[in-house]
Protein backbone atom coordinates (compact mmCIF):
# COMPACT_ATOMS: atom_id res chain seq x y z
CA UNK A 1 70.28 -77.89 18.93
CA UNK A 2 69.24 -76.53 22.41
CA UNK A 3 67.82 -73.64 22.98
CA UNK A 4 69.78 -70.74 23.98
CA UNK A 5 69.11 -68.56 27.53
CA UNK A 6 67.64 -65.33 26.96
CA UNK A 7 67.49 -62.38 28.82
CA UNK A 8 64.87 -60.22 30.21
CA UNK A 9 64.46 -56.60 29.58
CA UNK A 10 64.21 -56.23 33.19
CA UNK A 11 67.80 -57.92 33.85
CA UNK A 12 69.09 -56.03 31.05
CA UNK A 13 67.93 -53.06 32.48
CA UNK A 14 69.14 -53.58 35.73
CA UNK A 15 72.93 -54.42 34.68
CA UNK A 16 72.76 -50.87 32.46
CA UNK A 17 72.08 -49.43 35.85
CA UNK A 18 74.75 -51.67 37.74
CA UNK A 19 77.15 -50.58 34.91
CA UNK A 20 76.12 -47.14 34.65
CA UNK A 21 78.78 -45.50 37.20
CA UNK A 22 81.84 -46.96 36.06
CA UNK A 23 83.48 -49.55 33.66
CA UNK A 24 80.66 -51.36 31.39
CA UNK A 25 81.24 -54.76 31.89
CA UNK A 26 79.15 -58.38 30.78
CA UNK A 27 77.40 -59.78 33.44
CA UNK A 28 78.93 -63.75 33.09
CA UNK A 29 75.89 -67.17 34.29
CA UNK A 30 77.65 -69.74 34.66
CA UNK A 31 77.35 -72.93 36.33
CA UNK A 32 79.95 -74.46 39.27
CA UNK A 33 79.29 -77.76 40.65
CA UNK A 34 78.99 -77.13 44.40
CA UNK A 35 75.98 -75.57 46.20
CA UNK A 36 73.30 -77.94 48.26
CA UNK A 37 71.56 -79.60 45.46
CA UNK A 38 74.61 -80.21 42.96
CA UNK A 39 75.23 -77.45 40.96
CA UNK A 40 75.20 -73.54 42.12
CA UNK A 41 75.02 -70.09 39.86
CA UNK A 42 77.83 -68.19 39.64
CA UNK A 43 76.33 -64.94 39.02
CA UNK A 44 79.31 -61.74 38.27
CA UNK A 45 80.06 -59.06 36.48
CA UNK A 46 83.44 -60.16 34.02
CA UNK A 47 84.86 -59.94 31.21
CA UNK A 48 83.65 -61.36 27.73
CA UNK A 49 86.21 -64.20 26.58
CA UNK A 50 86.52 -65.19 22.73
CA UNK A 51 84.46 -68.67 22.88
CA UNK A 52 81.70 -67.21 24.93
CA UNK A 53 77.67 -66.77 24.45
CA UNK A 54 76.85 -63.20 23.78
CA UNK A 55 73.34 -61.94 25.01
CA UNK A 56 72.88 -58.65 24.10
CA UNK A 57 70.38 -56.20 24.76
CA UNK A 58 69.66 -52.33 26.07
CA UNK A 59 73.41 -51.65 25.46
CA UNK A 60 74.30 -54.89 28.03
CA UNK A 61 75.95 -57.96 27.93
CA UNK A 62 75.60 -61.26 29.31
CA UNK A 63 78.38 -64.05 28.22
CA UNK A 64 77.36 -67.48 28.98
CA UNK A 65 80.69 -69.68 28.68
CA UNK A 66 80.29 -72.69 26.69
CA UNK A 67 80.88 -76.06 29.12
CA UNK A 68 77.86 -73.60 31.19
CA UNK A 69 75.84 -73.27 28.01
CA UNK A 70 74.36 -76.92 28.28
CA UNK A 71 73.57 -76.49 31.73
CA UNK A 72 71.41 -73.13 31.03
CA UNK A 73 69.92 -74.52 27.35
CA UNK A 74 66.42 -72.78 27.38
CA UNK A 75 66.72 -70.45 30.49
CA UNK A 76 65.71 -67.45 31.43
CA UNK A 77 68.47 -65.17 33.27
CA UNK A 78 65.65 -62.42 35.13
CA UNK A 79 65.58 -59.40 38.01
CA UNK A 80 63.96 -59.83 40.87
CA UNK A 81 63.03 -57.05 43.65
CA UNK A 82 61.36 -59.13 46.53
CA UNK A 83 61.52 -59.04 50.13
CA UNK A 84 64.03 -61.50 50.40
CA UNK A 85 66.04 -59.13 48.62
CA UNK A 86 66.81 -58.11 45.09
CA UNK A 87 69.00 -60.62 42.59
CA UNK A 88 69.36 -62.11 39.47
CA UNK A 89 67.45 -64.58 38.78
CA UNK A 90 67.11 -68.31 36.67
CA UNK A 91 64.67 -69.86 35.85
CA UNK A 92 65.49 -73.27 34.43
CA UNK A 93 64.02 -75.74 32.63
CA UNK A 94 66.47 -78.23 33.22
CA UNK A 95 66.68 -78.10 37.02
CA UNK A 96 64.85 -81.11 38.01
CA UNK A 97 64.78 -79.89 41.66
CA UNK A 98 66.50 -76.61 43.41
CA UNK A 99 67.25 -75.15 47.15
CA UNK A 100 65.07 -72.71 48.46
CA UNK A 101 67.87 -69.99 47.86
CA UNK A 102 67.15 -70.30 44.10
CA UNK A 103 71.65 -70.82 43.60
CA UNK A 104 71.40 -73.91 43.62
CA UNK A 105 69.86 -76.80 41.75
CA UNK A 106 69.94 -80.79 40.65
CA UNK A 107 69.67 -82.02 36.77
């Protein structure tokens, strides 16, 4: 059985602020094939469908879908606040290489 993604506190904490002036809604990882090394992040906020991953924590939500799920076994879904701006965040073990913009990667 792989691994499933988790979640930081930190991403967590930034959706609850995200969500915090309107309509709470899941923050949905998944993975498209596309993007300059093979596969690219779709990153959004959505809604939570009935054969999804739920990753709950600080009152949030993030729904992994399952034909993603492989893709993201043993990631971690993270904020980051840097210069080159502020996003979400993956860091995954199964990316055998990725483009510099951190959206896309190779398996």
């Amino acid at each position: 059985m792989n691994l499933p993604p988790k979640v930081t506190e930190r991403a967590f904490a930034r959706l609850a602020e995200i969500n915090d002036s309107g309509e709470a809604k899941p923050l949905r990882v998944a993975v498209a094939g596309g993007g300059c090394s093979g596969f690219q992040y779709d990153i959004r906020l959505d809604r939570a469908e009935a054969d999804d991953l739920v990753l709950e924590g600080g009152g949030q939500k993030v729904v992994v879908d399952p034909v993603s799920l492989p893709y993201l076994a043993g990631a971690t879904i993270d904020f980051a606040d840097e210069l080159i701006g502020a996003r979400f965040v993956i860091d995954n073990p199964n990316a055998s290489s990725s483009c510099g913009c951190g959206t896309s990667f190779s398996i």
